[in-house]
Protein backbone atom coordinates (compact mmCIF):
# COMPACT_ATOMS: atom_id res chain seq x y z
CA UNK A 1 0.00 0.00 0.00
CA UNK A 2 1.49 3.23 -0.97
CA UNK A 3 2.40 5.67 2.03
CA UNK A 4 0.02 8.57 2.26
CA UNK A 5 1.68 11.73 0.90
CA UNK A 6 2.56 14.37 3.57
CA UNK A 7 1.02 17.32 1.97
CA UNK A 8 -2.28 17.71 0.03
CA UNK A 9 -2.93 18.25 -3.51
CA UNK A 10 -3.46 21.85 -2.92
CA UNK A 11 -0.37 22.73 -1.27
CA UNK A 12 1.96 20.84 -3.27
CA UNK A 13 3.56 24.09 -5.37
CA UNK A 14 3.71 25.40 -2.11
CA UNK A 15 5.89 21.87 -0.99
CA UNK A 16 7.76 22.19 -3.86
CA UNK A 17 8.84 26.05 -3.67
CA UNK A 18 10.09 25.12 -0.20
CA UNK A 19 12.06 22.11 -1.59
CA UNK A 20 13.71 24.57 -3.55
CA UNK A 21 14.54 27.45 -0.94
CA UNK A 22 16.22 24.42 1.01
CA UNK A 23 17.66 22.60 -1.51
CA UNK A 24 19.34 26.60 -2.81
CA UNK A 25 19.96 27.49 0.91
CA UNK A 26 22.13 24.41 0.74
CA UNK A 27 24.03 25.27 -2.50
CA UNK A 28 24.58 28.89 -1.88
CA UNK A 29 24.95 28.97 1.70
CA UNK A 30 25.57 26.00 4.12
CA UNK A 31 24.56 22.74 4.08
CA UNK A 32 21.08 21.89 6.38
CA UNK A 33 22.44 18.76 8.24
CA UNK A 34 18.90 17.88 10.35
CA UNK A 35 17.10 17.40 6.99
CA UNK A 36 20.18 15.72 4.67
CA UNK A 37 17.80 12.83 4.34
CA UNK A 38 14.78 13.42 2.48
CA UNK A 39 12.02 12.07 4.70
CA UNK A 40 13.07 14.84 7.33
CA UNK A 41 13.13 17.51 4.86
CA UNK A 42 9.66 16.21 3.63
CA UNK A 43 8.44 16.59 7.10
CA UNK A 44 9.92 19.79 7.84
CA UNK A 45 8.07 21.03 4.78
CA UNK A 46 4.82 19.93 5.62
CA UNK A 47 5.09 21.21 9.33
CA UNK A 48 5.76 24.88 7.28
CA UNK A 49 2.68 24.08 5.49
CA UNK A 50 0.56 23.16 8.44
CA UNK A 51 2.04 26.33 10.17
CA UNK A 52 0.97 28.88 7.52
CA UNK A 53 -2.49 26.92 7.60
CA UNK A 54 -3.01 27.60 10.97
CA UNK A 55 -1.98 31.41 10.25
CA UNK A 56 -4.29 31.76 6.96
CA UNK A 57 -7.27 30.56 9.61
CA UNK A 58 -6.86 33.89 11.55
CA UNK A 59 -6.38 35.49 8.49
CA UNK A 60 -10.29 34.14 7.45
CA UNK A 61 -11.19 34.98 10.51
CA UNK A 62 -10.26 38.61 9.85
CA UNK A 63 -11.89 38.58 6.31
CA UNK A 64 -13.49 35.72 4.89
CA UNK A 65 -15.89 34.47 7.74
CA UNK A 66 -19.08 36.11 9.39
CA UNK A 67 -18.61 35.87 12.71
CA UNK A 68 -21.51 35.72 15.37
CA UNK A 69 -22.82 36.61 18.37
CA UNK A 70 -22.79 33.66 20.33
CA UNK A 71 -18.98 33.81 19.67
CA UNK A 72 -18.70 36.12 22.24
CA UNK A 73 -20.98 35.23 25.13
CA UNK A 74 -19.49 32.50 27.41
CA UNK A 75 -23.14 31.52 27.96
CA UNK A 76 -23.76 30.23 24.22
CA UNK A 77 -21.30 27.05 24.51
CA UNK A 78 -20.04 29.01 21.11
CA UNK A 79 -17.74 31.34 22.95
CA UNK A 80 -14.09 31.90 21.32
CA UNK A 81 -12.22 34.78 22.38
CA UNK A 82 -10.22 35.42 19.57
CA UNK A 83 -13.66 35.69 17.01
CA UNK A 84 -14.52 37.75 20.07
CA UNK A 85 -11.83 39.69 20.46
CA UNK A 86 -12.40 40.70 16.50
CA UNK A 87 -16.15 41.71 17.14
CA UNK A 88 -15.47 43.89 20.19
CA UNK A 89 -12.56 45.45 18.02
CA UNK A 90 -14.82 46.27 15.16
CA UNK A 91 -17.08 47.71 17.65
CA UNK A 92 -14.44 50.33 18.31
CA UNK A 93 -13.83 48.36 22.23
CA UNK A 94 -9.83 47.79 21.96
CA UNK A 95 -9.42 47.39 25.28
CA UNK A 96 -12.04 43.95 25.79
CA UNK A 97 -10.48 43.04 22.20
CA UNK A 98 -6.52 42.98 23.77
CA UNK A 99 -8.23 41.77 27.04
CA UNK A 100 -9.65 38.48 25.31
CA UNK A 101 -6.49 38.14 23.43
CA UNK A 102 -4.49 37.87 26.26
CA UNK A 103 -6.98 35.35 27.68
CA UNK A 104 -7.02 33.35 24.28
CA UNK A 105 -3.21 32.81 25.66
CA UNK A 106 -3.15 32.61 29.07
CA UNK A 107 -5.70 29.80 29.27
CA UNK A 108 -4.69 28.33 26.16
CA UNK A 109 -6.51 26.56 23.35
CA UNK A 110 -7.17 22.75 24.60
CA UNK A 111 -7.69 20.11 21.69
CA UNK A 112 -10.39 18.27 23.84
CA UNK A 113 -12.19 20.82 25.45
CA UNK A 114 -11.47 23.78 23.10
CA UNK A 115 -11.76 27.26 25.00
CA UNK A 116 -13.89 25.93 27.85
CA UNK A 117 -11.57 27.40 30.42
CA UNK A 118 -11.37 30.93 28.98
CA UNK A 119 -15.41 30.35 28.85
CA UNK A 120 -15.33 29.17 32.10
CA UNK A 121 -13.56 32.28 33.55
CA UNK A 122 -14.76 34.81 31.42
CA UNK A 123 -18.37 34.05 31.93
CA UNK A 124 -17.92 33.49 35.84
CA UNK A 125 -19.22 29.99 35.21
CA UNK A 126 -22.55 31.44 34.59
CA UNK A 127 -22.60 33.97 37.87
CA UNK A 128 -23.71 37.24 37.29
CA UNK A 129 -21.61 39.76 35.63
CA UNK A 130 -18.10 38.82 33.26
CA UNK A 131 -14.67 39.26 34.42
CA UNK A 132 -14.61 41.35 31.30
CA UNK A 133 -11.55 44.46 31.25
CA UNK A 134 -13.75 46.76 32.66
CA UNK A 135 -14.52 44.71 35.78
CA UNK A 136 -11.48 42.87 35.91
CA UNK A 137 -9.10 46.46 35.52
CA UNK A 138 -11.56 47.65 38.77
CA UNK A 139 -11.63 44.75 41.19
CA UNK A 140 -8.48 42.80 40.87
CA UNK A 141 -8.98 41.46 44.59
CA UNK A 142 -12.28 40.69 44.06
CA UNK A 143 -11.20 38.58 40.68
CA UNK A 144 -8.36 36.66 42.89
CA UNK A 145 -10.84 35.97 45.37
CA UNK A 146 -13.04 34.82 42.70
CA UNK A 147 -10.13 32.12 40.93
CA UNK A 148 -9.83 30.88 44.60
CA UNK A 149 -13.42 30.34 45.44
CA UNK A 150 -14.14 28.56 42.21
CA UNK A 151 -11.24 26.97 41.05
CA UNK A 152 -12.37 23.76 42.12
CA UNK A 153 -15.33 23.93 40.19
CA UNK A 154 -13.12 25.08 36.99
CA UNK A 155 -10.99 21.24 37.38
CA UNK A 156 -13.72 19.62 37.54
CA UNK A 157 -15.53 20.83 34.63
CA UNK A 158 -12.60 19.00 32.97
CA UNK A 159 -11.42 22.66 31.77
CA UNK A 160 -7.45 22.60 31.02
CA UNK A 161 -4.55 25.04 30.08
CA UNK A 162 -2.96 24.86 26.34
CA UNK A 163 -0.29 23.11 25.99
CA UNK A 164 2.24 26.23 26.34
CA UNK A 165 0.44 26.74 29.17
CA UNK A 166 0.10 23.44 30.72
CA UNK A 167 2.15 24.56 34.06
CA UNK A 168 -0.16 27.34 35.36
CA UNK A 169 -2.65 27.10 38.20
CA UNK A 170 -6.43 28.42 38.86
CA UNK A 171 -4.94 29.98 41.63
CA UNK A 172 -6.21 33.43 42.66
CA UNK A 173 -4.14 33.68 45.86
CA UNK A 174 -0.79 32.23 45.13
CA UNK A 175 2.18 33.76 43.89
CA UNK A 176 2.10 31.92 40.38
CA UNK A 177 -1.43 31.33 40.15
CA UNK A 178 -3.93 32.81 37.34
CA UNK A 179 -5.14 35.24 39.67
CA UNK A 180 -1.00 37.24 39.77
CA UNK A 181 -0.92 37.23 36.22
CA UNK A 182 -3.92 38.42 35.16
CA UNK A 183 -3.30 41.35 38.57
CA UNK A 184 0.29 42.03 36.60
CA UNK A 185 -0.74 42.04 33.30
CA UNK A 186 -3.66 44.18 34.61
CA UNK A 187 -0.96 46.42 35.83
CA UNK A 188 1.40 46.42 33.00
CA UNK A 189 -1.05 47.81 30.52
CA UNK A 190 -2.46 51.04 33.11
CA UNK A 191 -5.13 53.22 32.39
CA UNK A 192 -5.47 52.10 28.73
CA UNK A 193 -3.70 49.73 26.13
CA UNK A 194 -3.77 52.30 23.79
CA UNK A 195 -1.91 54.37 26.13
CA UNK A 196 0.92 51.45 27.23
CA UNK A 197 1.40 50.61 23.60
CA UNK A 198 2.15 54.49 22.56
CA UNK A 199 4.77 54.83 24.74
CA UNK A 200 6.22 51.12 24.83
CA UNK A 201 5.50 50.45 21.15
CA UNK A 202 8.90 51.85 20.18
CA UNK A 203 10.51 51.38 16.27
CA UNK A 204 10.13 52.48 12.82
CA UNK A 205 8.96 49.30 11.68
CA UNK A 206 6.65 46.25 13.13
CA UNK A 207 9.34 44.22 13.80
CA UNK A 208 11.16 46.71 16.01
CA UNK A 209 7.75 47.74 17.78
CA UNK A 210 7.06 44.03 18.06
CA UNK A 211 10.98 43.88 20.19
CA UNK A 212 10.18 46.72 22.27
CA UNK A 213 6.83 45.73 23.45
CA UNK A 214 8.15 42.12 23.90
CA UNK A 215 10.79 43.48 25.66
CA UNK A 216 8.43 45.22 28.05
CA UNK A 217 5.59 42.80 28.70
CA UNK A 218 8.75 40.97 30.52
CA UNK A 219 6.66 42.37 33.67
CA UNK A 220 3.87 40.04 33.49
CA UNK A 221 4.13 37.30 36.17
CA UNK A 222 4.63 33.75 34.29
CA UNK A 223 4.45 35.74 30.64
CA UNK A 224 8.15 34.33 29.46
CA UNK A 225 9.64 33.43 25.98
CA UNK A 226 6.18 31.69 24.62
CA UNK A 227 3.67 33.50 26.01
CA UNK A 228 4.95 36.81 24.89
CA UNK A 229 5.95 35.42 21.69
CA UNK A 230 2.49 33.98 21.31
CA UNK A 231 0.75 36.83 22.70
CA UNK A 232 2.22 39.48 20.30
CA UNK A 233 2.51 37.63 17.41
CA UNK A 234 -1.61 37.39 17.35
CA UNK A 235 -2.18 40.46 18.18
CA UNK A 236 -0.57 41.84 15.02
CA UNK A 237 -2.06 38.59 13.31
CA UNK A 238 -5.43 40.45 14.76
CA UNK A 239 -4.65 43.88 13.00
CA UNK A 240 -4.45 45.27 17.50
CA UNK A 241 -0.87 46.32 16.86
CA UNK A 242 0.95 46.95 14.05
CA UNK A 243 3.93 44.52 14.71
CA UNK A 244 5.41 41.25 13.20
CA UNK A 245 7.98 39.19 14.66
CA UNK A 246 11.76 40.37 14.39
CA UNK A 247 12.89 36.59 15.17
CA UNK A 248 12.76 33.26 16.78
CA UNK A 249 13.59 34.32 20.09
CA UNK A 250 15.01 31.50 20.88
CA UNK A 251 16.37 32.22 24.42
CA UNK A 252 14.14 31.02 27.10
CA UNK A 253 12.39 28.69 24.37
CA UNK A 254 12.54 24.86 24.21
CA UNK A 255 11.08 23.51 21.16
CA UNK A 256 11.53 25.79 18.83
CA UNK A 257 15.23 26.19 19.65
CA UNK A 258 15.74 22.31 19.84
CA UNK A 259 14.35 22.27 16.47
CA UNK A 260 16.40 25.11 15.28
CA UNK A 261 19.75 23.04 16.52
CA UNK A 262 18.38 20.23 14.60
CA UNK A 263 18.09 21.37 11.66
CA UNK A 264 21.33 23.15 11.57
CA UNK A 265 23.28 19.89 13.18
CA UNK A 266 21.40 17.11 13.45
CA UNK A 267 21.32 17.73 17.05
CA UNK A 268 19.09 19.37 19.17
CA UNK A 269 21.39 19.96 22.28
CA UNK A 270 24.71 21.53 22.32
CA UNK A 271 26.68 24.16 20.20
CA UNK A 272 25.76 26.85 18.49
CA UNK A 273 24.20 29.08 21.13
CA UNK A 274 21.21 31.10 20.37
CA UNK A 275 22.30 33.66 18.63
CA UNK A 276 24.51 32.12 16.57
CA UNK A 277 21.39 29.95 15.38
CA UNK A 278 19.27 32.90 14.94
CA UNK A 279 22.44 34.73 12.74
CA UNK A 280 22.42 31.59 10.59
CA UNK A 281 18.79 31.15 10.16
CA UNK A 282 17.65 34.40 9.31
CA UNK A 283 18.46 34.51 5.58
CA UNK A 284 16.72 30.54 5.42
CA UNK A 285 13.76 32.50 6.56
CA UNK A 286 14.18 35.41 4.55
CA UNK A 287 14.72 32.66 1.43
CA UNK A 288 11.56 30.60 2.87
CA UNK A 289 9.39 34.12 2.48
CA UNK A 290 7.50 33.09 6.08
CA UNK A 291 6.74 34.87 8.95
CA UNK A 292 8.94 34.08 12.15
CA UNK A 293 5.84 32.80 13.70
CA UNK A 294 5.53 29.97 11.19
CA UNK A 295 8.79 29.02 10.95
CA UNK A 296 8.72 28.98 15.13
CA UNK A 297 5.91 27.03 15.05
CA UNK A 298 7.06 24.66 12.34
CA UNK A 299 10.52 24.01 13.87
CA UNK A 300 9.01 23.52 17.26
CA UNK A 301 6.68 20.60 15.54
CA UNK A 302 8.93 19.29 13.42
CA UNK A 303 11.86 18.21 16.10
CA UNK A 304 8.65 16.26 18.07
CA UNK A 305 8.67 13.62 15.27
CA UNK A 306 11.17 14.57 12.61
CA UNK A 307 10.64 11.53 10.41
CA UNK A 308 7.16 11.27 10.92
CA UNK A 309 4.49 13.78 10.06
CA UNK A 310 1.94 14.78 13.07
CA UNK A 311 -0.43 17.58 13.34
CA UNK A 312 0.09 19.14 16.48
CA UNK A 313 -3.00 21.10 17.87
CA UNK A 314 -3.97 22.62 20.93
């Protein structure tokens, strides 16, 4: 029985430009030892693929899709903070629309139970009110005591993080817990996100704005490599900031930087450091005409199963 190709008919000019970029990368400037043999490179290419798939969904979200109400009440069992994050934006409410994105990555995006978490919290498991900005930026205390007095309840709902977030806690009260980041993001952004990202936004171009703000959200609790990567990254993805990724940002990181190793060496522990990867794999990107999100994303697949093609969601 013939194996089942890696990419679909659809994307295969796609696979094959890519098969190029490498296969000229290699030629003109150094040889790409994690992918000399050509089931590796096949996979690398189709974790690409899957990667800009995943980024042309936003992308319909933005354009392409009518989006609903029940997308944005926690109530409706529909409720998806980033399609709600878009329809408060369009309704001119930036602040609810940075608010949910930040939620969207905090909690995570679980593949069993989808955004029930974020639902969960956001909706106050069906209590009065939302833990909305407006009430959230007002009553931190009250929202810590909240996490604390219904975590429980969240577990056992059968609610879970992402998988970048997969270490945090329900916690309102403890030092770590849900309830400090959201109080230190709360305080990071100040009277208005508008007003933190005018004077932290600085740079003549999105992928300088996108270092300094990175740079500065460095002062929310439990917000390190991934979660500000993450967090920015769909936010300009979003059209809330004008910013793109300026690279892998590899320091801090785990996946992404073993696969970044690995395809460089055929290792993914050991020499070169950091930036020496990121120096070398710049113009590969550049070549590969993808965002540094995708190409983070793909390389942080890809070294899960380099010979062996999975889809890796949630």
């Amino acid at each position: 029985m013939p194996a089942r190709p890696l990419v679909r008919p659809g994307d295969r000019a796609e696979a094959d430009r890519l098969h190029a970029v490498l296969d000229e990368f290699e030629r003109d400037v150094e040889p790409l030892i994690g992918v000399a043999a050509l089931r590796t490179r096949e996979v690398l290419v189709a974790q690409i693929i899957e990667s800009q798939r995943r980024s042309r969904y936003i992308e319909r979200l933005m354009t392409g899709v009518t989006l609903t109400e029940p997308s944005r009440d926690p109530a409706s069992g529909s409720f998806d903070p980033l399609k709600a994050a878009i329809l408060h934006s369009r309704d001119g409410d930036y602040d609810e629309a940075c608010w949910l994105v930040l939620l969207s990555v905090h909690f995570g995006r679980d593949r069993r139970n989808d955004w029930q978490l974020s639902s969960d919290f956001y909706g106050r498991l069906g209590q009065a009110g939302q833990w909305n900005w407006a009430n959230a930026s007002a009553d931190v205390m009250q929202l810590r005591a909240w996490l604390d007095a219904n975590q429980a309840t969240m577990r056992a709902r059968g609610g879970r993080f992402g998988n970048h977030r997969k270490r945090e806690s329900l916690s309102g009260s403890s030092a770590n817990g849900t309830g400090a980041v959201l109080e230190s993001y709360i305080e990071w952004v100040g009277a208005s996100h508008k007003a933190l990202f005018s004077s932290v936004a600085v740079g003549a171009t999105p992928m300088k704005r996108f270092a300094s703000i990175y740079e500065s959200a460095v002062q929310v609790r439990r917000f390190g490599r991934i979660a500000r990567f993450d967090y920015l990254s769909m936010m300009g993805k979003l059209d809330l900031l004008d910013v793109e990724p300026d690279g892998l940002h590899l320091v801090g990181a785990s996946g992404p930087q073993y696969g970044a190793r690995l395809l460089l060496t055929g290792h993914s522990k050991g020499q070169p450091r950091n930036r020496e990867i990121e120096r070398r794999l710049a113009p590969l990107r550049d070549r590969l005409g993808i965002g540094y999100d995708v190409f983070e994303d793909a390389l942080c697949n890809w070294q899960k199963s380099p010979s062996s093609f999975v889809a890796f969601r949630g």
